[in-house]
PDB file of N, CA and C in Angstrom:
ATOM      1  N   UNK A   1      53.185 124.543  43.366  1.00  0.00           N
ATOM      2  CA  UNK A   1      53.874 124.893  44.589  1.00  0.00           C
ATOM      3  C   UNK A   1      53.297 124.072  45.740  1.00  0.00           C
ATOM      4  N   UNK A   2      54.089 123.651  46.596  1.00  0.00           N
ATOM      5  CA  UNK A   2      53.683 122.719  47.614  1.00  0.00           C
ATOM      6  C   UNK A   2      53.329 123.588  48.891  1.00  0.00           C
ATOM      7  N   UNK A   3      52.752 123.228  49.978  1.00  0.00           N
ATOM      8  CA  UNK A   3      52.319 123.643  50.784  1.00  0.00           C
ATOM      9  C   UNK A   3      52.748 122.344  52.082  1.00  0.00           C
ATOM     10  N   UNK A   4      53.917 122.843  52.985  1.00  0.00           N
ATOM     11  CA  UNK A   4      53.976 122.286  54.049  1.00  0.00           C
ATOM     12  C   UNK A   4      52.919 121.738  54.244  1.00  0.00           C
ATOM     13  N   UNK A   5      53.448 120.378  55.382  1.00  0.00           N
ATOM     14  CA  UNK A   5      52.545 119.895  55.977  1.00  0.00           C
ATOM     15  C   UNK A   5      52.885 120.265  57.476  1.00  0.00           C
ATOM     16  N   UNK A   6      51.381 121.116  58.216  1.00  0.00           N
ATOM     17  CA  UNK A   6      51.515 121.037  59.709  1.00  0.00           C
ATOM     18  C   UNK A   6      51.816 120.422  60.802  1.00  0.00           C
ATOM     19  N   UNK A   7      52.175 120.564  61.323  1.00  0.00           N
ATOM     20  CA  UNK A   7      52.132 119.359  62.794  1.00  0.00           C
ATOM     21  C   UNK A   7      51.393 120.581  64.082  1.00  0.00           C
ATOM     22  N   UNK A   8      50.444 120.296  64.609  1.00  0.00           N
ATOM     23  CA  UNK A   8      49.821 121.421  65.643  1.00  0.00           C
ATOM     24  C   UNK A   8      49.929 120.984  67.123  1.00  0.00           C
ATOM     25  N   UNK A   9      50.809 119.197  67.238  1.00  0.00           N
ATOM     26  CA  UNK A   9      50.695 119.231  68.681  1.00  0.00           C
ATOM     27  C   UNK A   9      52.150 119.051  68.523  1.00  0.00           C
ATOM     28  N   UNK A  10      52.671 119.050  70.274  1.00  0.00           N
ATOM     29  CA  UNK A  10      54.274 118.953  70.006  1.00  0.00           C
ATOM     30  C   UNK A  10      54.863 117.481  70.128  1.00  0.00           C
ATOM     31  N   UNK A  11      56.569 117.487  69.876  1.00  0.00           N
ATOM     32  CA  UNK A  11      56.694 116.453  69.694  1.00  0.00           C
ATOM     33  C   UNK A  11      56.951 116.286  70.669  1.00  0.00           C
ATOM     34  N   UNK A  12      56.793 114.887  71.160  1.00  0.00           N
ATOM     35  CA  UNK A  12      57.255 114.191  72.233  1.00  0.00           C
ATOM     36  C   UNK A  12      58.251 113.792  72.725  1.00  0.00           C
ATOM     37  N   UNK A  13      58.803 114.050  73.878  1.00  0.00           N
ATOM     38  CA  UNK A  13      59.854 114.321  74.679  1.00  0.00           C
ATOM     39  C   UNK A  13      60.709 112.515  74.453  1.00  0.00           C
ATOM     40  N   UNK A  14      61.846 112.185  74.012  1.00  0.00           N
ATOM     41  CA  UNK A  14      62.563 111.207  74.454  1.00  0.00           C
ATOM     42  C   UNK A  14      64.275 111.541  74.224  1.00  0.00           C
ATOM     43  N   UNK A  15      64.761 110.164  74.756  1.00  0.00           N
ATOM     44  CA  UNK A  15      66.310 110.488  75.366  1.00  0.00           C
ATOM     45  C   UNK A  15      67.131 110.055  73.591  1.00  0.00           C
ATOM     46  N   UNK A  16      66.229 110.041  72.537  1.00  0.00           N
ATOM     47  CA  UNK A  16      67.026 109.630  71.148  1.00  0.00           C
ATOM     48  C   UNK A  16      66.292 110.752  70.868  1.00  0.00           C
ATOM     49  N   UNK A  17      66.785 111.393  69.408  1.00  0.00           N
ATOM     50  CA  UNK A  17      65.837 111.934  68.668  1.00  0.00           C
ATOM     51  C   UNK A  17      66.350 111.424  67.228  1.00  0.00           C
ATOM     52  N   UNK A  18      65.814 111.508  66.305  1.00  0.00           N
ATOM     53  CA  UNK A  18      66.374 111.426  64.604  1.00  0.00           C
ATOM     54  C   UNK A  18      66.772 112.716  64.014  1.00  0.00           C
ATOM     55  N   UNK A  19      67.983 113.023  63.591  1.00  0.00           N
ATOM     56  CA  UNK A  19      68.220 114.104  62.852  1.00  0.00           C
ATOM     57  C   UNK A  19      68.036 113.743  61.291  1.00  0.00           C
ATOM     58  N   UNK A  20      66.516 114.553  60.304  1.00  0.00           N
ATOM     59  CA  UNK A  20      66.449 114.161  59.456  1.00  0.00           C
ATOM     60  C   UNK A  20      65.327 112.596  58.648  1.00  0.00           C
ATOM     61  N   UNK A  21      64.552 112.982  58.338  1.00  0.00           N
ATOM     62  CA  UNK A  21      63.545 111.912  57.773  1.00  0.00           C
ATOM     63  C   UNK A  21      64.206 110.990  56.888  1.00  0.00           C
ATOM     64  N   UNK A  22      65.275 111.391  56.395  1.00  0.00           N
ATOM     65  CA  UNK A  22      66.214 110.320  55.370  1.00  0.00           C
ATOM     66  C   UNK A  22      66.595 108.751  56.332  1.00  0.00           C
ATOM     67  N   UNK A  23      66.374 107.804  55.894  1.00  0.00           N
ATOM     68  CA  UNK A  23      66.934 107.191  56.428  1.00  0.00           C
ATOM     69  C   UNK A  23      66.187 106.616  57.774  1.00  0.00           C
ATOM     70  N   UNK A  24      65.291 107.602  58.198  1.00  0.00           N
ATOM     71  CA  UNK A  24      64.537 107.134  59.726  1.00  0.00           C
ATOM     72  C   UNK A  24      64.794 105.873  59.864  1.00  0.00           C
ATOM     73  N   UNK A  25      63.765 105.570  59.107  1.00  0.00           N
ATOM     74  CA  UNK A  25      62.982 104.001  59.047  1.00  0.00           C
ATOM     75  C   UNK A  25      64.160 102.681  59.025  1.00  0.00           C
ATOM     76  N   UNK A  26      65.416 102.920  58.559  1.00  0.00           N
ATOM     77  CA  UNK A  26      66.595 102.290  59.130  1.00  0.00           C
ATOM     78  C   UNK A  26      66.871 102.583  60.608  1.00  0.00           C
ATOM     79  N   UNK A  27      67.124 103.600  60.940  1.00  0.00           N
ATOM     80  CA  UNK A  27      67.210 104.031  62.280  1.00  0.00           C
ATOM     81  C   UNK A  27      66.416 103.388  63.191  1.00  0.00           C
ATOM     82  N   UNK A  28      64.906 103.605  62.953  1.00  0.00           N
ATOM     83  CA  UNK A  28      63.967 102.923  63.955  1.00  0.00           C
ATOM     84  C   UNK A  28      64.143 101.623  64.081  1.00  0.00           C
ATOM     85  N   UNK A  29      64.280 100.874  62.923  1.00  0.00           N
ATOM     86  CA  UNK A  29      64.892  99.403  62.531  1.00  0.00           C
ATOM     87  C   UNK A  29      65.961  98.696  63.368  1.00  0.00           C
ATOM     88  N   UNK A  30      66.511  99.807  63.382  1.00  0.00           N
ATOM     89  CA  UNK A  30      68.093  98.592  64.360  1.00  0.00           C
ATOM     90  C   UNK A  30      67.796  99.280  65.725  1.00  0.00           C
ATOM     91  N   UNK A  31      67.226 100.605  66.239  1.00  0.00           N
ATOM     92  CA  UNK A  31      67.429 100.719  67.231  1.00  0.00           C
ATOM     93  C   UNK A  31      65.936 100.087  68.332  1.00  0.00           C
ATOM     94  N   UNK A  32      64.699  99.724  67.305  1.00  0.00           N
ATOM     95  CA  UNK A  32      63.738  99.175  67.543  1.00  0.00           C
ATOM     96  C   UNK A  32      62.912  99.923  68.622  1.00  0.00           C
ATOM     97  N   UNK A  33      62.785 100.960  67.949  1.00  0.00           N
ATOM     98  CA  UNK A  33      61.591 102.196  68.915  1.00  0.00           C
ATOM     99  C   UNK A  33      60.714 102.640  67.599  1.00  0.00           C
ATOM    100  N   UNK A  34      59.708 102.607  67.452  1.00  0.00           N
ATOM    101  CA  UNK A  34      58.973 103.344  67.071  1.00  0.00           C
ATOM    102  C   UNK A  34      58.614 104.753  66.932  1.00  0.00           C
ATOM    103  N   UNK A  35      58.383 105.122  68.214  1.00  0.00           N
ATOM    104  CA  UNK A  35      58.302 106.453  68.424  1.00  0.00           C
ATOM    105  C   UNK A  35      59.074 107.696  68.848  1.00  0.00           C
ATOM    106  N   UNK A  36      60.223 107.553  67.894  1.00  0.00           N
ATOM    107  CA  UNK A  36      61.371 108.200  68.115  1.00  0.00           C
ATOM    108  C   UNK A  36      60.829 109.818  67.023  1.00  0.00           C
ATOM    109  N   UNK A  37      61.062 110.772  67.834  1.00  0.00           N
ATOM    110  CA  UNK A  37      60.948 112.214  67.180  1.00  0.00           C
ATOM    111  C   UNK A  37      62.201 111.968  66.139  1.00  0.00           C
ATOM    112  N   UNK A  38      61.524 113.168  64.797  1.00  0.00           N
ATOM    113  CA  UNK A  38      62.248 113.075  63.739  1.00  0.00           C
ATOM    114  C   UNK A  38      62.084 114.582  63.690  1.00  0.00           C
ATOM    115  N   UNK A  39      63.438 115.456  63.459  1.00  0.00           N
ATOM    116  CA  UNK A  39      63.875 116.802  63.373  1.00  0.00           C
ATOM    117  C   UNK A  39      64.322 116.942  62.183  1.00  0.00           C
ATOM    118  N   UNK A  40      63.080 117.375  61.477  1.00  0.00           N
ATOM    119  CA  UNK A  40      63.184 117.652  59.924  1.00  0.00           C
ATOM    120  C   UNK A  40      64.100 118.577  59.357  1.00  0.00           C
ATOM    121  N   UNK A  41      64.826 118.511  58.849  1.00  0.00           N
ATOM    122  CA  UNK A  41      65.694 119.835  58.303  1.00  0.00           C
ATOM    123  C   UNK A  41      65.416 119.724  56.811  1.00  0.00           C
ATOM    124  N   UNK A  42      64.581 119.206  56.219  1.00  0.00           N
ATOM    125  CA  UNK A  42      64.405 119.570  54.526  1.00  0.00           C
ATOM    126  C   UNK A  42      63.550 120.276  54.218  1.00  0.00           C
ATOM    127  N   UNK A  43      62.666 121.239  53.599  1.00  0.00           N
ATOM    128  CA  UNK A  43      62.039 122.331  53.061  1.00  0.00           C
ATOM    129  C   UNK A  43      60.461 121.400  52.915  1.00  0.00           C
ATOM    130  N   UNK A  44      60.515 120.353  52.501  1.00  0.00           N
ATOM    131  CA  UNK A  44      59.079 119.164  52.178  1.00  0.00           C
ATOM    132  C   UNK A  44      58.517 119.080  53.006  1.00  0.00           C
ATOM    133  N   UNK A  45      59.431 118.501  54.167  1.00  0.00           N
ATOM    134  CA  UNK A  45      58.922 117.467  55.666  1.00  0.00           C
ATOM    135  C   UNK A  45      57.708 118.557  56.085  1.00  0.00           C
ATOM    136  N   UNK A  46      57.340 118.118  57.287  1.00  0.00           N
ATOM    137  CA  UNK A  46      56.281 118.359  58.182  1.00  0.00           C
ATOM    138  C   UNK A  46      57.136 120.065  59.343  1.00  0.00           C
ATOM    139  N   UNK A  47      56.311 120.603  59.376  1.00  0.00           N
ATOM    140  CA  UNK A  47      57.026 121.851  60.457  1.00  0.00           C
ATOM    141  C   UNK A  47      55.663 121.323  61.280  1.00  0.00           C
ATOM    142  N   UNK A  48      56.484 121.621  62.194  1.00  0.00           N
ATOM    143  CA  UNK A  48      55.396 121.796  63.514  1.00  0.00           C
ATOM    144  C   UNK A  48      55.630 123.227  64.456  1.00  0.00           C
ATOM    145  N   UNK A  49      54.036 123.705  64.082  1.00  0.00           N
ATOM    146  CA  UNK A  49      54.193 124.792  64.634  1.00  0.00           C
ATOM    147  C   UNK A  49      54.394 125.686  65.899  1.00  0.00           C
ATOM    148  N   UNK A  50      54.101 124.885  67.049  1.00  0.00           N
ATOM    149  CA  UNK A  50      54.733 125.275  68.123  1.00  0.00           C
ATOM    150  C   UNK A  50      56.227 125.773  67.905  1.00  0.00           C
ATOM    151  N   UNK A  51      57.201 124.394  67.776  1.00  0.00           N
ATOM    152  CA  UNK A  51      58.647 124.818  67.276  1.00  0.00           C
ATOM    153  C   UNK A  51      59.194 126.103  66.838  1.00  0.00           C
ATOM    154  N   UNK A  52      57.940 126.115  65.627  1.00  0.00           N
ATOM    155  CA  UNK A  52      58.293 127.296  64.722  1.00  0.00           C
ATOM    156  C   UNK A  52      57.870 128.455  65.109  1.00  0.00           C
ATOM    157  N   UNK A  53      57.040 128.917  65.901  1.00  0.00           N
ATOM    158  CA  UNK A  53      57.092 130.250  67.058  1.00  0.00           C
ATOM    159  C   UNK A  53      57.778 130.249  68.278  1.00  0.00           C
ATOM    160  N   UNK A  54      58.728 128.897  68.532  1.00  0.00           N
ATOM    161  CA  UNK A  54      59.722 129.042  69.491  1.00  0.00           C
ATOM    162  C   UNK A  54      61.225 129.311  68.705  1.00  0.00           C
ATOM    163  N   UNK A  55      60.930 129.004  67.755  1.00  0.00           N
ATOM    164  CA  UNK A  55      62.185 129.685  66.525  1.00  0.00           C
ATOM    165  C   UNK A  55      62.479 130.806  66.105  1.00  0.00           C
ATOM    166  N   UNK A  56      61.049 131.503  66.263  1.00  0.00           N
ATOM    167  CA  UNK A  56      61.070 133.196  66.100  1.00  0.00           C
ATOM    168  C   UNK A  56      62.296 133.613  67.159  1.00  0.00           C
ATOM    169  N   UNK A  57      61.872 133.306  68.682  1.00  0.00           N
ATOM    170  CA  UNK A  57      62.624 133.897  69.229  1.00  0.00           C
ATOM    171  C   UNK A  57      63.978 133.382  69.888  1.00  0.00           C
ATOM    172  N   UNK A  58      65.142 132.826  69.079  1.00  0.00           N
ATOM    173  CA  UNK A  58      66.154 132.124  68.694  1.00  0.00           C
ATOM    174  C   UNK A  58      66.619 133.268  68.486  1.00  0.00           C
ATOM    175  N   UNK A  59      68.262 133.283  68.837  1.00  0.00           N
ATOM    176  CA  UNK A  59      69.436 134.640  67.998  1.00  0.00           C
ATOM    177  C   UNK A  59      69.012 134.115  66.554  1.00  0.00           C
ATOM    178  N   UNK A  60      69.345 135.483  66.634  1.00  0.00           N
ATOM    179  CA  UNK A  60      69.593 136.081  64.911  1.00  0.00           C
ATOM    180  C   UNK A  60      70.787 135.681  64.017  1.00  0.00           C
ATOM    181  N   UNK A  61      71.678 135.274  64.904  1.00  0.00           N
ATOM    182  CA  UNK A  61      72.521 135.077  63.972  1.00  0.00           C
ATOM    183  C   UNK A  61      73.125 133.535  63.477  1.00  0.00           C
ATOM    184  N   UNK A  62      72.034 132.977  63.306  1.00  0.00           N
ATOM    185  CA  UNK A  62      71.378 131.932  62.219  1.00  0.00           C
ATOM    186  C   UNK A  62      70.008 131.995  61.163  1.00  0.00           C
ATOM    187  N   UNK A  63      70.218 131.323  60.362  1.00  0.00           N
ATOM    188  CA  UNK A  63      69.398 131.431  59.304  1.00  0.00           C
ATOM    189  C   UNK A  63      68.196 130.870  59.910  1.00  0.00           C
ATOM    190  N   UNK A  64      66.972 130.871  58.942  1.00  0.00           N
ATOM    191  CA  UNK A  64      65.741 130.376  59.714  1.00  0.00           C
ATOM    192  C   UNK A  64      65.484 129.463  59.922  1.00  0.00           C
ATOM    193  N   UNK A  65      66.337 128.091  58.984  1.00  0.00           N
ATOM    194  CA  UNK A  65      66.030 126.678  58.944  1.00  0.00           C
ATOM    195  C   UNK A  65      67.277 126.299  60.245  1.00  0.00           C
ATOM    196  N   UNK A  66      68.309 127.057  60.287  1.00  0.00           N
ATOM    197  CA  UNK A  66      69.242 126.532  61.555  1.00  0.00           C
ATOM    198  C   UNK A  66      68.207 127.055  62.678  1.00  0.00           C
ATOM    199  N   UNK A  67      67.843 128.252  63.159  1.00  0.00           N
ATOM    200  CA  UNK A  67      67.275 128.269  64.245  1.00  0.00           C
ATOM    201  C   UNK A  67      65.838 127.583  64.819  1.00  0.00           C
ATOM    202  N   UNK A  68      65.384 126.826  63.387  1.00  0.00           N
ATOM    203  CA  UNK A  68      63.996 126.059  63.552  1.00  0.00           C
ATOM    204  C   UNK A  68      64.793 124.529  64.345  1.00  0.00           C
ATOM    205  N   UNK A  69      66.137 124.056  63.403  1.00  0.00           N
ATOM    206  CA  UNK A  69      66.099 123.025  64.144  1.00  0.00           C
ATOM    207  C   UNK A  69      67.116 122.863  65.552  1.00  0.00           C
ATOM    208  N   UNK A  70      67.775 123.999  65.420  1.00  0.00           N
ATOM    209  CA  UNK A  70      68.383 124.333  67.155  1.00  0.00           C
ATOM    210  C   UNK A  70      66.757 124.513  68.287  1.00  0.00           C
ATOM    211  N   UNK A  71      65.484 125.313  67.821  1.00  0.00           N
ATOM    212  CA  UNK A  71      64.888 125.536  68.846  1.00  0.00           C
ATOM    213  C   UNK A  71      64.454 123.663  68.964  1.00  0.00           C
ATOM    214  N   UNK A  72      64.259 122.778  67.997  1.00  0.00           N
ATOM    215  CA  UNK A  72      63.852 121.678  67.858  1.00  0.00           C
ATOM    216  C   UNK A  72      64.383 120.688  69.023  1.00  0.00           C
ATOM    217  N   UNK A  73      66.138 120.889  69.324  1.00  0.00           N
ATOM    218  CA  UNK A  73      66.647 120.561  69.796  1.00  0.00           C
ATOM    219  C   UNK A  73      66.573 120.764  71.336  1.00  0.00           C
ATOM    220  N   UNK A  74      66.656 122.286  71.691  1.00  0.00           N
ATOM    221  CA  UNK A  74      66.466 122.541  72.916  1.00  0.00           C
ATOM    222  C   UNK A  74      65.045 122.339  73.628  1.00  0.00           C
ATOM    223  N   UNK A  75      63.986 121.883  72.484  1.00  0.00           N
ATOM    224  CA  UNK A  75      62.566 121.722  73.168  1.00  0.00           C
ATOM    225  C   UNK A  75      62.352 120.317  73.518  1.00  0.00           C
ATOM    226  N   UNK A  76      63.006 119.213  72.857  1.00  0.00           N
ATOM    227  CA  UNK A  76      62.959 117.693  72.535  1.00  0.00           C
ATOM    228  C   UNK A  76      64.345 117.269  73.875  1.00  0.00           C
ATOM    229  N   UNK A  77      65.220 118.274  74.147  1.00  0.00           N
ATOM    230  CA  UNK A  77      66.186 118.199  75.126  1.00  0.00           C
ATOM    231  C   UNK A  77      67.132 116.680  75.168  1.00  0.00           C
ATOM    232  N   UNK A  78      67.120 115.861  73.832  1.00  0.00           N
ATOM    233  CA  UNK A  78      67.611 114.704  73.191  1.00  0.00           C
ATOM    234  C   UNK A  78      69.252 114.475  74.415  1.00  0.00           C
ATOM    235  N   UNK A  79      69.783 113.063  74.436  1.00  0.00           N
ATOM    236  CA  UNK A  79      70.882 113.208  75.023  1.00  0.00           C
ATOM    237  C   UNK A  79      71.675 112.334  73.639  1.00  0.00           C
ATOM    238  N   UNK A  80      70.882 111.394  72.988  1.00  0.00           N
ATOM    239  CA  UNK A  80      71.729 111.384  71.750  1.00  0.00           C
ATOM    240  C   UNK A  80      70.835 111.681  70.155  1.00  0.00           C
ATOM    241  N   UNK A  81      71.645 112.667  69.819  1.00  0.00           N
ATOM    242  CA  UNK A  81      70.863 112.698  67.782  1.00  0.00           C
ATOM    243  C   UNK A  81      71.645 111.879  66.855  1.00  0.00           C
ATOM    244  N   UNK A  82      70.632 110.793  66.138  1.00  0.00           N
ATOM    245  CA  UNK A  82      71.171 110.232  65.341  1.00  0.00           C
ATOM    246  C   UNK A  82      71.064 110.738  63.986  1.00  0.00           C
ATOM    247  N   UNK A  83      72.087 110.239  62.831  1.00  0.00           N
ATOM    248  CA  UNK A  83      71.843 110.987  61.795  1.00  0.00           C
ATOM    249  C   UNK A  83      71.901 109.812  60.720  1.00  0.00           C
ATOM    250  N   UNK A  84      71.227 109.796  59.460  1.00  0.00           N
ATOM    251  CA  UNK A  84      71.456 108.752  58.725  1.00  0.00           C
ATOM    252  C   UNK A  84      73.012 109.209  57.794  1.00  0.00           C
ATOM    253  N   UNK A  85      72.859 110.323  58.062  1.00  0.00           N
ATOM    254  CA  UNK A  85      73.565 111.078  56.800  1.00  0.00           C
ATOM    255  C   UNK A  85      75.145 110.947  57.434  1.00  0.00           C
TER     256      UNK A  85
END
């Protein structure tokens, strides 16, 4: 059984974010930033835990992995999400 990997500081604020670790590394590639936040939605990736006690208190009426990456969204305050998918 695997054991997440933590993240304990937060992510850093910019005007892109990545929806999804698939694919990043294309993403970063053509759009040529490095340090573009990546909003994990797969069960493997990295949680970062700040997020995830700002997810607790998210409506209820989403599941836990939608309200981890909606709080993801409203904390990172992105004006565009890219997706590989």
């Amino acid at each position: 059984m695997k054991i997440f990997n933590l993240e304990f500081l937060p992510p850093k604020k910019n005007k892109i974010a990545i929806l999804d670790n698939a694919g990043s590394s294309l993403i970063r590639n053509t759009i040529k930033q490095k340090n573009l936040p990546i909003i994990t939605i797969r069960k493997n990736n990295k949680i970062n835990i700040l997020i995830f006690f700002y997810s607790l208190f998210q409506s209820y009426k989403y599941s836990k992995g939608q309200r981890y990456i909606i709080a993801y969204i409203k904390y990172l305050k992105p004006k565009i999400i890219i997706s590989h998918i």
